[in-house]
C-alpha atoms as a PDB file:
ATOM      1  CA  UNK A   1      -3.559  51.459   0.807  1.00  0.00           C
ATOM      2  CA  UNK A   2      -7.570  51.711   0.457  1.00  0.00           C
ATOM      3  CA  UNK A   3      -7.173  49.078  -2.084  1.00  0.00           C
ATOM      4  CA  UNK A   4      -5.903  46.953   0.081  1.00  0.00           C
ATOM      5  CA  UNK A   5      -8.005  47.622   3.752  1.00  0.00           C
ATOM      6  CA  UNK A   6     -11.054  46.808   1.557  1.00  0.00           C
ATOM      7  CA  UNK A   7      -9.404  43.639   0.050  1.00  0.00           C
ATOM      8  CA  UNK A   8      -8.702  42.325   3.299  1.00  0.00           C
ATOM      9  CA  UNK A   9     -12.707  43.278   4.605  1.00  0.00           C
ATOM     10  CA  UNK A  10     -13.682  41.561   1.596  1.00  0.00           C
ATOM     11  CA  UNK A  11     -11.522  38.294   2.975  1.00  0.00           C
ATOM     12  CA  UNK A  12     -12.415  38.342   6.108  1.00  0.00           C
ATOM     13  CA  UNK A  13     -16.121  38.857   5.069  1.00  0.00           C
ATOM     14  CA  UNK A  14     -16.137  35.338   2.859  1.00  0.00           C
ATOM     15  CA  UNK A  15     -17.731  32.681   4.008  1.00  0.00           C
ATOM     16  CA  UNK A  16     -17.064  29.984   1.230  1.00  0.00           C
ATOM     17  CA  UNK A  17     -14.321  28.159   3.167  1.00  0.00           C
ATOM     18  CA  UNK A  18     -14.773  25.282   5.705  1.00  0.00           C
ATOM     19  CA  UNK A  19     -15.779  26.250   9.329  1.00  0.00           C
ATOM     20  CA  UNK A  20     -14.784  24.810  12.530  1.00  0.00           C
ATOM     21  CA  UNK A  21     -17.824  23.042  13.160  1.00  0.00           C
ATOM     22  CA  UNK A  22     -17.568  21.289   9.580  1.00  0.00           C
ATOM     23  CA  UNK A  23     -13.650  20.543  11.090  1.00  0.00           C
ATOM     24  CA  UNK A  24     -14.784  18.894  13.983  1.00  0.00           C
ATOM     25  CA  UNK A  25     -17.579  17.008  12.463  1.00  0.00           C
ATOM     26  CA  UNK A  26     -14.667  15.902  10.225  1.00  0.00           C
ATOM     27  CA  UNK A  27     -12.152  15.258  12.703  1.00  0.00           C
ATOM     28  CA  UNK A  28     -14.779  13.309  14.936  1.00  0.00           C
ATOM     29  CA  UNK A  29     -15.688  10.831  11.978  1.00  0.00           C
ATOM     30  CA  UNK A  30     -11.674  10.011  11.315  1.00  0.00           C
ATOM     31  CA  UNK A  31     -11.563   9.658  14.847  1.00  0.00           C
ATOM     32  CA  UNK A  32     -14.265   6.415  14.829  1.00  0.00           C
ATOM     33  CA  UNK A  33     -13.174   4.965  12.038  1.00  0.00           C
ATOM     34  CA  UNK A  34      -8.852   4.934  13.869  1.00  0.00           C
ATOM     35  CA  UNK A  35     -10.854   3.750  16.874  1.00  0.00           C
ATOM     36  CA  UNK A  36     -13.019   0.611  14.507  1.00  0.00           C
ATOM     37  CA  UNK A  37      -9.922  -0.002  13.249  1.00  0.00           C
ATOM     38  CA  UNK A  38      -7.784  -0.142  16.106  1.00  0.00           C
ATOM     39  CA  UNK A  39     -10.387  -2.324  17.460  1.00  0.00           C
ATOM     40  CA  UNK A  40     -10.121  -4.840  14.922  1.00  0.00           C
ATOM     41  CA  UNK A  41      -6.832  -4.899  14.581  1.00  0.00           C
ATOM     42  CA  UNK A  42      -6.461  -5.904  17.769  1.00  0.00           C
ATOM     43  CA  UNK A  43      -9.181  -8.857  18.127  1.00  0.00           C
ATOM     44  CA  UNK A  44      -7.575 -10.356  15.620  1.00  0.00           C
ATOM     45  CA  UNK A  45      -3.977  -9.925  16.740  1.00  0.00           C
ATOM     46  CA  UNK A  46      -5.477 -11.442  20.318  1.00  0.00           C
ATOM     47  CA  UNK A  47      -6.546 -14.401  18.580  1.00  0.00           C
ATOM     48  CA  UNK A  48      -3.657 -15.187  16.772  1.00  0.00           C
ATOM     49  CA  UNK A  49      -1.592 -14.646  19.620  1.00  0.00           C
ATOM     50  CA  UNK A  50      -3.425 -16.976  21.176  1.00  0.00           C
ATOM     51  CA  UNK A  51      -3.564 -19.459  18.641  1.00  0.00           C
ATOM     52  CA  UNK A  52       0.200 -19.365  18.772  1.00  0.00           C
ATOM     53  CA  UNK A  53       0.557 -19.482  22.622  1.00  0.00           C
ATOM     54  CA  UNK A  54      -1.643 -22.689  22.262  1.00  0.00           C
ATOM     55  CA  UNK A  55       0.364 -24.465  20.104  1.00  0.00           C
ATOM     56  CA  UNK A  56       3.780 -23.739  21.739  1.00  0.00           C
ATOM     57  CA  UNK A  57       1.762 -24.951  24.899  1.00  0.00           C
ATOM     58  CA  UNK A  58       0.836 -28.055  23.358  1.00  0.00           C
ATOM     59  CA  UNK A  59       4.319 -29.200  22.308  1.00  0.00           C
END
């Protein structure tokens, strides 16, 4: 049983793993680039639905 208390001190102890501030940082960055993307996905969706409303106008 003292095997195991000071295995799981030892765990809890570590520090080699990822934080929550390295999380966030990560999290924030995949946010921008969904946002850049959404973003450009939907100029150009805006234009081509344009272009097509154009032409259906014009016939």
């Amino acid at each position: 049983m003292k095997n195991f208390a000071t295995s799981f001190v030892n765990f809890l102890k570590e520090e080699d793993g990822p934080t929550a501030v390295e999380y966030a940082v990560m999290l924030a960055l995949i946010v921008v680039v969904c946002l850049a993307a959404v973003g450009t996905v939907g100029t150009n969706a805006a234009t081509k639905f344009d272009a097509v409303g154009t032409a259906i106008a014009g016939n």
